[in-house]
N, C-alpha and C. Protein backbone atom coordinates (compact mmCIF):
# COMPACT_ATOMS: atom_id res chain seq x y z
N UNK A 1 -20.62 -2.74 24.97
CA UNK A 1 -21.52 -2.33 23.87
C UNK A 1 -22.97 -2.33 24.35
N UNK A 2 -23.54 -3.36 24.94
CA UNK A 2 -24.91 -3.43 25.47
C UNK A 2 -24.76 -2.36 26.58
N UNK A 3 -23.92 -1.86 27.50
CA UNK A 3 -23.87 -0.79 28.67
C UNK A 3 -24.67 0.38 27.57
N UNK A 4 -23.92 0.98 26.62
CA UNK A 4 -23.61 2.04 26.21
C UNK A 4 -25.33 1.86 24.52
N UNK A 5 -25.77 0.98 24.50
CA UNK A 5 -27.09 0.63 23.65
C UNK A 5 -28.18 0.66 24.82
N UNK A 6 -28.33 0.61 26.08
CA UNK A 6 -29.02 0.67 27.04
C UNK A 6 -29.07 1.93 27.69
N UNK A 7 -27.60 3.35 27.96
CA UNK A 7 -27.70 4.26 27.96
C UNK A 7 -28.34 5.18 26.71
N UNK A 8 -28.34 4.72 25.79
CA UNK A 8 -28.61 5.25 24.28
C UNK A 8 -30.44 5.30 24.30
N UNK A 9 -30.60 4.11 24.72
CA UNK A 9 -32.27 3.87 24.44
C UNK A 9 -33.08 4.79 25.89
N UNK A 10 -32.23 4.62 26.59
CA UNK A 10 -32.77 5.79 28.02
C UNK A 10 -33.01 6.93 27.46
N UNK A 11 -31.68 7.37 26.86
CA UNK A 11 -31.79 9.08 27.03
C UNK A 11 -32.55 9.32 25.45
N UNK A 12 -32.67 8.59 24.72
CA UNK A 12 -33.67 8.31 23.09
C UNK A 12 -35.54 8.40 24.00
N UNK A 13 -35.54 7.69 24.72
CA UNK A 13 -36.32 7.67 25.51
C UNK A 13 -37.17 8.85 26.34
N UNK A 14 -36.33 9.48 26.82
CA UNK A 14 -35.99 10.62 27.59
C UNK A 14 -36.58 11.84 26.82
N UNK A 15 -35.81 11.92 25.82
CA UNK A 15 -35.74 12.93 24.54
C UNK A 15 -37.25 12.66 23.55
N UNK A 16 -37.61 11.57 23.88
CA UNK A 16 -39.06 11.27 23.34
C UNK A 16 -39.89 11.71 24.30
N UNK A 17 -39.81 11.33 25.43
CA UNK A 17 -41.32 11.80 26.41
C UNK A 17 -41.30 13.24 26.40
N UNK A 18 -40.28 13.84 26.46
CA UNK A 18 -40.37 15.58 26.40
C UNK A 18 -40.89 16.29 25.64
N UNK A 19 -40.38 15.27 23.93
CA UNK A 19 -40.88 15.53 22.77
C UNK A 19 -42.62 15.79 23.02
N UNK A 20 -42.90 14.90 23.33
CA UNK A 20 -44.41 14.69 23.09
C UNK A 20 -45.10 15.47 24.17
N UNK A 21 -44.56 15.58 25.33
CA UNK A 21 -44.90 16.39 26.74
C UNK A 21 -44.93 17.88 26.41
N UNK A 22 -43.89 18.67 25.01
CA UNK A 22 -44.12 19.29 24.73
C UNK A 22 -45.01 20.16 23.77
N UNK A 23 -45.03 18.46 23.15
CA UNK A 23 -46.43 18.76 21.79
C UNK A 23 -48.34 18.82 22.25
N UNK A 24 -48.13 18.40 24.04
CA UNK A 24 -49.18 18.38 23.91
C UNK A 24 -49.34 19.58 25.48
């Protein structure tokens, strides 16, 4: 469960810096 909450927060992560990399 912690493997797969630690892959989750990476790619949440991931999917955020792009977010914003794209907003600006």
């Amino acid at each position: 469960v912690l493997l797969f909450i630690g892959v989750f927060f990476v790619l949440a992560w991931r999917l955020n810096a792009a977010y914003w990399k794209d907003i600006k």
